[in-house]
PDB file of N, CA and C in Angstrom:
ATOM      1  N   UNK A   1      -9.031  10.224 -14.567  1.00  0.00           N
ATOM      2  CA  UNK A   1      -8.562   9.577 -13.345  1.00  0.00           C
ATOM      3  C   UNK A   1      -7.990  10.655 -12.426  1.00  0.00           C
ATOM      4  N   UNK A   2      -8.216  10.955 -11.084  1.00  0.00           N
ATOM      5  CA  UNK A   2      -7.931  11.712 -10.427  1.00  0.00           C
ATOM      6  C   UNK A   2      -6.779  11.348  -9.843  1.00  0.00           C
ATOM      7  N   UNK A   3      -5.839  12.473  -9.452  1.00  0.00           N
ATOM      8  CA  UNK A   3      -4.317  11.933  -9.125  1.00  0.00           C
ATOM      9  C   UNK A   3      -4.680  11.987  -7.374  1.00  0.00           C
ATOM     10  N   UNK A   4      -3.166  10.465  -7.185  1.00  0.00           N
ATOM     11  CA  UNK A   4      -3.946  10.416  -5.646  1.00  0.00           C
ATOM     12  C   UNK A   4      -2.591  11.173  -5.019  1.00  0.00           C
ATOM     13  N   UNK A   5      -3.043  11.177  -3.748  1.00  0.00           N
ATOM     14  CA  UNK A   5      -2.356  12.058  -2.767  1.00  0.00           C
ATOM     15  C   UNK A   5      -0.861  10.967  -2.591  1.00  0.00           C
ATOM     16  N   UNK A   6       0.315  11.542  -2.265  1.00  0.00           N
ATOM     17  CA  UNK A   6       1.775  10.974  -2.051  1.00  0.00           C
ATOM     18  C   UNK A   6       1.569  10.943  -0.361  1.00  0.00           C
ATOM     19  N   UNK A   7       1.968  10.272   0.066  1.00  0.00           N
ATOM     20  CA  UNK A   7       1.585   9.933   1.650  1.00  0.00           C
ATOM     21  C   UNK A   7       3.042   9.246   1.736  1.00  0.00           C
ATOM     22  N   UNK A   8       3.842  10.124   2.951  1.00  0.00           N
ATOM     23  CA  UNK A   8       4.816   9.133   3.598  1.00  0.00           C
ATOM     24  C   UNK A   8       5.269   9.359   4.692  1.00  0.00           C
ATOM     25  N   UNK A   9       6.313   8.721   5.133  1.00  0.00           N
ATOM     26  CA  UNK A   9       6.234   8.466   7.106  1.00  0.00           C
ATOM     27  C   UNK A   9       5.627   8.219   7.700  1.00  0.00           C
ATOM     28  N   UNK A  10       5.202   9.189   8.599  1.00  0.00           N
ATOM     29  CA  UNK A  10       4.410   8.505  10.111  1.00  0.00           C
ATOM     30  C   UNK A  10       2.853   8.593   9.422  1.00  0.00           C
ATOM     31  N   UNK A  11       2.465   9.460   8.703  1.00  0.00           N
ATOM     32  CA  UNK A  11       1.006   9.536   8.011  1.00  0.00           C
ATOM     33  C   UNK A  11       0.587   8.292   7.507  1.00  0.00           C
ATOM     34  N   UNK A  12       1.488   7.840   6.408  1.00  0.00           N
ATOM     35  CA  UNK A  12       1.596   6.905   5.506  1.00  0.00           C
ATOM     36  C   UNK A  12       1.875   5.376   6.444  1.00  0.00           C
ATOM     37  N   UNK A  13       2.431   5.308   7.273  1.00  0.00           N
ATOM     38  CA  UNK A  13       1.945   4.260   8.540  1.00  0.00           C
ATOM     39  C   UNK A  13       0.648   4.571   9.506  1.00  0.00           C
ATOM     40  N   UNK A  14       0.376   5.490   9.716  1.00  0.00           N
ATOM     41  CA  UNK A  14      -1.324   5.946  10.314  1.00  0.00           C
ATOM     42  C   UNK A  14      -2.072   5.019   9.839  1.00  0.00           C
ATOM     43  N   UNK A  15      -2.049   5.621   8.389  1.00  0.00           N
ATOM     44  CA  UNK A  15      -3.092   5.336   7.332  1.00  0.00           C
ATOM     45  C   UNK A  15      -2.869   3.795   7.249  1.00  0.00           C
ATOM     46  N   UNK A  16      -1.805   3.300   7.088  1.00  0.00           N
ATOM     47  CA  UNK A  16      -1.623   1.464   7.020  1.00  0.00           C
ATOM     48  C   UNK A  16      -2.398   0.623   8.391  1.00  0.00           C
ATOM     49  N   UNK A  17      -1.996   1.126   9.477  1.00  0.00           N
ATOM     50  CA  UNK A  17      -2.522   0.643  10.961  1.00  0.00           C
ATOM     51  C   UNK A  17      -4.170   0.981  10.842  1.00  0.00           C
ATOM     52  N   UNK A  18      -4.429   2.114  10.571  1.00  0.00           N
ATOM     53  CA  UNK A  18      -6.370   2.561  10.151  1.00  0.00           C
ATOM     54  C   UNK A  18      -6.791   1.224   9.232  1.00  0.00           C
ATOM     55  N   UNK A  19      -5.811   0.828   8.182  1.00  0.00           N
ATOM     56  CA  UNK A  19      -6.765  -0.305   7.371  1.00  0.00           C
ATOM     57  C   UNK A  19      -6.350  -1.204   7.546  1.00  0.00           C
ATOM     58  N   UNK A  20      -4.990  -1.589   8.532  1.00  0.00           N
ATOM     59  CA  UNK A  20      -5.231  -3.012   9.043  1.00  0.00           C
ATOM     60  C   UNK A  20      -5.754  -3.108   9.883  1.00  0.00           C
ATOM     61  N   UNK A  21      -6.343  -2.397  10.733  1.00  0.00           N
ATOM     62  CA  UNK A  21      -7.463  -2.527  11.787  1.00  0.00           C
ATOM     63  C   UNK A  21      -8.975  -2.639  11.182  1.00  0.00           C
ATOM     64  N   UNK A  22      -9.202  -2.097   9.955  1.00  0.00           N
ATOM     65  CA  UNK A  22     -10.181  -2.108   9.467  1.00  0.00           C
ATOM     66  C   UNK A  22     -10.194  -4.150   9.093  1.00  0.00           C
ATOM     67  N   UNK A  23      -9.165  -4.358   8.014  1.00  0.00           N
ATOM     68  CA  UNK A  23      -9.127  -5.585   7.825  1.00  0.00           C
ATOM     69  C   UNK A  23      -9.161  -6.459   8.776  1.00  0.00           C
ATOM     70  N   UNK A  24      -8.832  -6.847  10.030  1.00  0.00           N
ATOM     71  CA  UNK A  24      -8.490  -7.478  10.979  1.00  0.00           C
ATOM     72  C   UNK A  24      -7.150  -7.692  11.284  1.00  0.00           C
ATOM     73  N   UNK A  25      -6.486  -7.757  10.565  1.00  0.00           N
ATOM     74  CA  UNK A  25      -5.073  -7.557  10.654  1.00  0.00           C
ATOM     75  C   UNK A  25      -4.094  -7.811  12.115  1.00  0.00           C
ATOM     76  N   UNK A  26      -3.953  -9.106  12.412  1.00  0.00           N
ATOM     77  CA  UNK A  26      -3.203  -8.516  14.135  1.00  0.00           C
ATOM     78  C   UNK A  26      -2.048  -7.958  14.039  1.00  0.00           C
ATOM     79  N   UNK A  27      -1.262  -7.381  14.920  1.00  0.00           N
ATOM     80  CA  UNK A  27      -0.081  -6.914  15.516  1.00  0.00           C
ATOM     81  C   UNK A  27       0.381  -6.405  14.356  1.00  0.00           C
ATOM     82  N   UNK A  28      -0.073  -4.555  14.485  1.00  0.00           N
ATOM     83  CA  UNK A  28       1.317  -3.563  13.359  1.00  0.00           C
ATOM     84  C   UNK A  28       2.340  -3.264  13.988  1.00  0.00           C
ATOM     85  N   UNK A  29       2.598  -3.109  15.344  1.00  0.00           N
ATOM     86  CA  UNK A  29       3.373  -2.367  15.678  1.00  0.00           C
ATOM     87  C   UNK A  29       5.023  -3.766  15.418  1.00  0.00           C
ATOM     88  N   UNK A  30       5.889  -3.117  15.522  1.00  0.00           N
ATOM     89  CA  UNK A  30       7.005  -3.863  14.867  1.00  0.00           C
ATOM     90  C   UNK A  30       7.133  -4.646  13.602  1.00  0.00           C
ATOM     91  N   UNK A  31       6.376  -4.009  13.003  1.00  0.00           N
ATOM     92  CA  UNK A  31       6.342  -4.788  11.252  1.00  0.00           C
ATOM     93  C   UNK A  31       6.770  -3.763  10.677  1.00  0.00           C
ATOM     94  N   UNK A  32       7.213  -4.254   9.496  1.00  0.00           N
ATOM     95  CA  UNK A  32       8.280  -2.589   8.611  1.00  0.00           C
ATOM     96  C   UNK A  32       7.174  -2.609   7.905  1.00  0.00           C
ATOM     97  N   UNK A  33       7.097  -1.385   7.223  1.00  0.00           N
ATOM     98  CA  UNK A  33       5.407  -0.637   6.573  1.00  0.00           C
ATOM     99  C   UNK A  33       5.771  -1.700   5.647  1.00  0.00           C
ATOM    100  N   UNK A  34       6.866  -1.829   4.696  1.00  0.00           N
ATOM    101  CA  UNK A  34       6.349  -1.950   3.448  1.00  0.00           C
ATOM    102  C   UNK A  34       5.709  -3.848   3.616  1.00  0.00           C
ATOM    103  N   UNK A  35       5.912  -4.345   4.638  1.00  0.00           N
ATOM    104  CA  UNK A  35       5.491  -5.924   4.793  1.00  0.00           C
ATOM    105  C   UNK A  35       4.037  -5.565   5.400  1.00  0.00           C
ATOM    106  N   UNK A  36       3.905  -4.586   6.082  1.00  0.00           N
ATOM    107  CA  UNK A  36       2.345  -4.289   6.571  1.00  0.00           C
ATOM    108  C   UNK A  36       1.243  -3.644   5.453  1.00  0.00           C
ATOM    109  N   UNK A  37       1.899  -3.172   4.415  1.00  0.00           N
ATOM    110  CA  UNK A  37       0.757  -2.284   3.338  1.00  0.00           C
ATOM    111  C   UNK A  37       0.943  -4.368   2.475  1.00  0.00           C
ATOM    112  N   UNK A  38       1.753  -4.746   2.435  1.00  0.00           N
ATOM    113  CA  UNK A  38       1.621  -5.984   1.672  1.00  0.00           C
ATOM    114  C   UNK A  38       0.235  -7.031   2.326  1.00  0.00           C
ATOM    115  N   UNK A  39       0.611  -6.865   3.376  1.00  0.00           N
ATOM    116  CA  UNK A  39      -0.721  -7.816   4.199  1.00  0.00           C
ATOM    117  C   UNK A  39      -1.428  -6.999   3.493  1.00  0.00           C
ATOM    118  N   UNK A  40      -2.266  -6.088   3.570  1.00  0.00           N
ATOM    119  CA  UNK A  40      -3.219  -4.938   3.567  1.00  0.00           C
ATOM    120  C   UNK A  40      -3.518  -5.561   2.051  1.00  0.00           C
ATOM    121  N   UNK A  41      -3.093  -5.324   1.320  1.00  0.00           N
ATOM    122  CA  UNK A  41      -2.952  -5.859  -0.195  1.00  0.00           C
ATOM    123  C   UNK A  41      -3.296  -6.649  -0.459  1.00  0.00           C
ATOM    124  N   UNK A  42      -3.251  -7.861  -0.061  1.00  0.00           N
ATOM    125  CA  UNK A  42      -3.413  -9.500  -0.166  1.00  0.00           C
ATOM    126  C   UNK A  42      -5.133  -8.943   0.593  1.00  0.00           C
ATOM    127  N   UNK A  43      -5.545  -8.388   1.465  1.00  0.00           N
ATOM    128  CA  UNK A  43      -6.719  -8.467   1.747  1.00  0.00           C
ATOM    129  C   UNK A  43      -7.650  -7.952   1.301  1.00  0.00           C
ATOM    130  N   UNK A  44      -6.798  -6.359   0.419  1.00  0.00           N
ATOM    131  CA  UNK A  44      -7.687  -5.807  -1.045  1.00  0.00           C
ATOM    132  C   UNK A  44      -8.119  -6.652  -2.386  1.00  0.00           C
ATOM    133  N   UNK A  45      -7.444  -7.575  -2.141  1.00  0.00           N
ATOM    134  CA  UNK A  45      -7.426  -8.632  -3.460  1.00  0.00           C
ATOM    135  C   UNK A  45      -6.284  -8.414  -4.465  1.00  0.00           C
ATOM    136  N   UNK A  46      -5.342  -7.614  -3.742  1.00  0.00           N
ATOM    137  CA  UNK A  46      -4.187  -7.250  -4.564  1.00  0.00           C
ATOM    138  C   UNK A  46      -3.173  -8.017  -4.469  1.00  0.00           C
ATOM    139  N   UNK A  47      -2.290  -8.321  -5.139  1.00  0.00           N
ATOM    140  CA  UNK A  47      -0.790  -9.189  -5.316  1.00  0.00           C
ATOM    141  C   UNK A  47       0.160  -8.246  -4.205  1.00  0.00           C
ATOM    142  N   UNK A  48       0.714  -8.623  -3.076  1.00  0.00           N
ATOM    143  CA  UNK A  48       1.541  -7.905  -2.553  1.00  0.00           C
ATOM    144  C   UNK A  48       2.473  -7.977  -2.662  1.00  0.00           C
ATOM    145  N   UNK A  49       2.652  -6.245  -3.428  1.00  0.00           N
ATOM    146  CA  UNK A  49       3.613  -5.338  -4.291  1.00  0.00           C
ATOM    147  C   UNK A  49       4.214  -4.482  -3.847  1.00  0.00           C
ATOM    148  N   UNK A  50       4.083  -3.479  -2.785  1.00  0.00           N
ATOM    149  CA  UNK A  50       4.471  -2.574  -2.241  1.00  0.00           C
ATOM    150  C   UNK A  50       5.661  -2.450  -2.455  1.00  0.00           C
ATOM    151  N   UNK A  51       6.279  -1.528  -2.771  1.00  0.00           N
ATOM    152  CA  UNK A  51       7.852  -1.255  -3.284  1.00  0.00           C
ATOM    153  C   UNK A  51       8.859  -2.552  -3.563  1.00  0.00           C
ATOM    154  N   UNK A  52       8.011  -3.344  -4.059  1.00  0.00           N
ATOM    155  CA  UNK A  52       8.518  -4.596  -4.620  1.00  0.00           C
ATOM    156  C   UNK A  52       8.846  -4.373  -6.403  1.00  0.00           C
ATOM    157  N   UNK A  53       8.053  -3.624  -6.859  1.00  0.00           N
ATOM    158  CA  UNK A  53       8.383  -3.823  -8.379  1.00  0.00           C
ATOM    159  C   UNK A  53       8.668  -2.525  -9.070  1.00  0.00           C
ATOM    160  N   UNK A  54       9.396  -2.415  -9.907  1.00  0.00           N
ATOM    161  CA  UNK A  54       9.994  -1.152 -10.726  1.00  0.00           C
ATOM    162  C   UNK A  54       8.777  -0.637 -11.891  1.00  0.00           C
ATOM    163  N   UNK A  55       7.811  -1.340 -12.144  1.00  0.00           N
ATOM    164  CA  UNK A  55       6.510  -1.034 -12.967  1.00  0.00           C
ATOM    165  C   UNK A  55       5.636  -1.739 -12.571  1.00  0.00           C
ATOM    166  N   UNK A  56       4.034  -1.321 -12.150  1.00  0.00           N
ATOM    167  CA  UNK A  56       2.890  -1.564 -11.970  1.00  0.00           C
ATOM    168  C   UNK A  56       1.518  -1.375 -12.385  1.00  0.00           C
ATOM    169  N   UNK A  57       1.240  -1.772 -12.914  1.00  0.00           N
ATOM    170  CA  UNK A  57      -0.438  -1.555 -13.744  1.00  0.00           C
ATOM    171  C   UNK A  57      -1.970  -1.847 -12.482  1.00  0.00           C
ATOM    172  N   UNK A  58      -1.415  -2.183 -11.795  1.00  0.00           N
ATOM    173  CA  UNK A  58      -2.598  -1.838 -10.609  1.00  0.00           C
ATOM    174  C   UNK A  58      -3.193  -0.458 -10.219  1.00  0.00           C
ATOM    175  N   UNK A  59      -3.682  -0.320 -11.554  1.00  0.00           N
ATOM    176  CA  UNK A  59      -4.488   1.462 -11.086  1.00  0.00           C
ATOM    177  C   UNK A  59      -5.183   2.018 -10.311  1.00  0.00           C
ATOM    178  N   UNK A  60      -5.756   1.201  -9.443  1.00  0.00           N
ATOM    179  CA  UNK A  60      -6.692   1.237  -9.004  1.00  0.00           C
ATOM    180  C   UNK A  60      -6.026   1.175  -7.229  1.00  0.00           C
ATOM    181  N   UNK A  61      -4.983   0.618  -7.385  1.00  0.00           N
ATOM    182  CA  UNK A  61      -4.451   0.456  -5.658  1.00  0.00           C
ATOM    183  C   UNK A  61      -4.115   1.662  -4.909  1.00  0.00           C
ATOM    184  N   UNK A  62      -4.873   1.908  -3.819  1.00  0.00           N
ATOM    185  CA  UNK A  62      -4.556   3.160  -3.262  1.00  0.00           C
ATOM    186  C   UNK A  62      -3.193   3.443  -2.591  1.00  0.00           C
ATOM    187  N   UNK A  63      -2.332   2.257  -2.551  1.00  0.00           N
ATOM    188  CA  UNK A  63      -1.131   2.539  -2.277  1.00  0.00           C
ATOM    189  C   UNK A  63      -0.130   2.968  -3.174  1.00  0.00           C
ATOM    190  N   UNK A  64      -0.752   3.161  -4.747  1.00  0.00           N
ATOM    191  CA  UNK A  64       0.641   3.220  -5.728  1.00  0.00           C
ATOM    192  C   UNK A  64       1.120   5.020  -5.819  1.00  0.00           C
ATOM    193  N   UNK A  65       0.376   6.374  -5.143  1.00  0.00           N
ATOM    194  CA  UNK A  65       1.548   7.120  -4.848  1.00  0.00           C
ATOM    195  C   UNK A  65       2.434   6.859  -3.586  1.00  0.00           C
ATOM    196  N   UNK A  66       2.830   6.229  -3.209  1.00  0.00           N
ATOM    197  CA  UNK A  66       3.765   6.065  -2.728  1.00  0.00           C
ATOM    198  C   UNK A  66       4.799   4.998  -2.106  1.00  0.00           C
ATOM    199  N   UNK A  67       4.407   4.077  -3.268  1.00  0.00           N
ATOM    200  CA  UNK A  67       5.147   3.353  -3.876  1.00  0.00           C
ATOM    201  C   UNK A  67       6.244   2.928  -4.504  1.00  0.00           C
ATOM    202  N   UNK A  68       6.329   4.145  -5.628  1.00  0.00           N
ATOM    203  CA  UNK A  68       7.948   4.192  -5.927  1.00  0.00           C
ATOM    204  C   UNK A  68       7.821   3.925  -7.217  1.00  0.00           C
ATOM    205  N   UNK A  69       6.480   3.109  -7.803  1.00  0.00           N
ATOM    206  CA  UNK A  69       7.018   2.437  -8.754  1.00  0.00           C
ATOM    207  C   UNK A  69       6.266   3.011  -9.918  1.00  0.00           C
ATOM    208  N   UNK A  70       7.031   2.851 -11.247  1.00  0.00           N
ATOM    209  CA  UNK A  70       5.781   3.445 -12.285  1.00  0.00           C
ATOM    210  C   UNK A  70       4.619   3.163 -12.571  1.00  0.00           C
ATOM    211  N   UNK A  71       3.389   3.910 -12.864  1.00  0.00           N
ATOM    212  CA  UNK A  71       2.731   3.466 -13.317  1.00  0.00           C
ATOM    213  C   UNK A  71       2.534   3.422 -14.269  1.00  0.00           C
ATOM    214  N   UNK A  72       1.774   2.417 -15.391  1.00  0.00           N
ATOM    215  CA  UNK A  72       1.539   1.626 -16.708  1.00  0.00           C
ATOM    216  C   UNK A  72       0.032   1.279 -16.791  1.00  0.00           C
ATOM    217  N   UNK A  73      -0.700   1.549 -17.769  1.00  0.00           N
ATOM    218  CA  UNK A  73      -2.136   1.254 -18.049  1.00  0.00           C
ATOM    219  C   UNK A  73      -1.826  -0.033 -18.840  1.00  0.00           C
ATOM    220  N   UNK A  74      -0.612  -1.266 -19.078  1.00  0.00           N
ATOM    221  CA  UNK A  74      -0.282  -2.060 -19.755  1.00  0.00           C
ATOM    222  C   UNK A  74       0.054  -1.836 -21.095  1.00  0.00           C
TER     223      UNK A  74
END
């Protein structure tokens, strides 16, 4: 498994606004990231988690370096 890149601040909101525009997503601007990577999530087919939980087994989510939270293969 290749380790993913740690992304944060203004990059790490870039990158959120790039794929809620990709998703359809309306209005980023005045949303706090971590409620905007959650939309984003719910439209990956993911449970929106974003610095919501202290352990995560979603390996596969491109948001979990920078996240916060551990990761767990279960």
């Amino acid at each position: 498994m290749s380790k993913k890149e740690f992304v944060k601040g203004p990059k790490l909101f870039s990158l959120a606004r790039k794929k809620a525009l990709h998703f359809g997503l309306p209005q980023t601007k005045g949303i706090k990231l971590a409620e905007l990577i959650c939309s984003i999530q719910e439209k990956e087919g993911y449970e929106p988690c974003f610095q919501r939980r202290e352990i995560c087994h979603e390996l596969q989510c491109c948001w979990q370096a920078s996240c916060n939270a551990k990761m767990t293969a279960e």
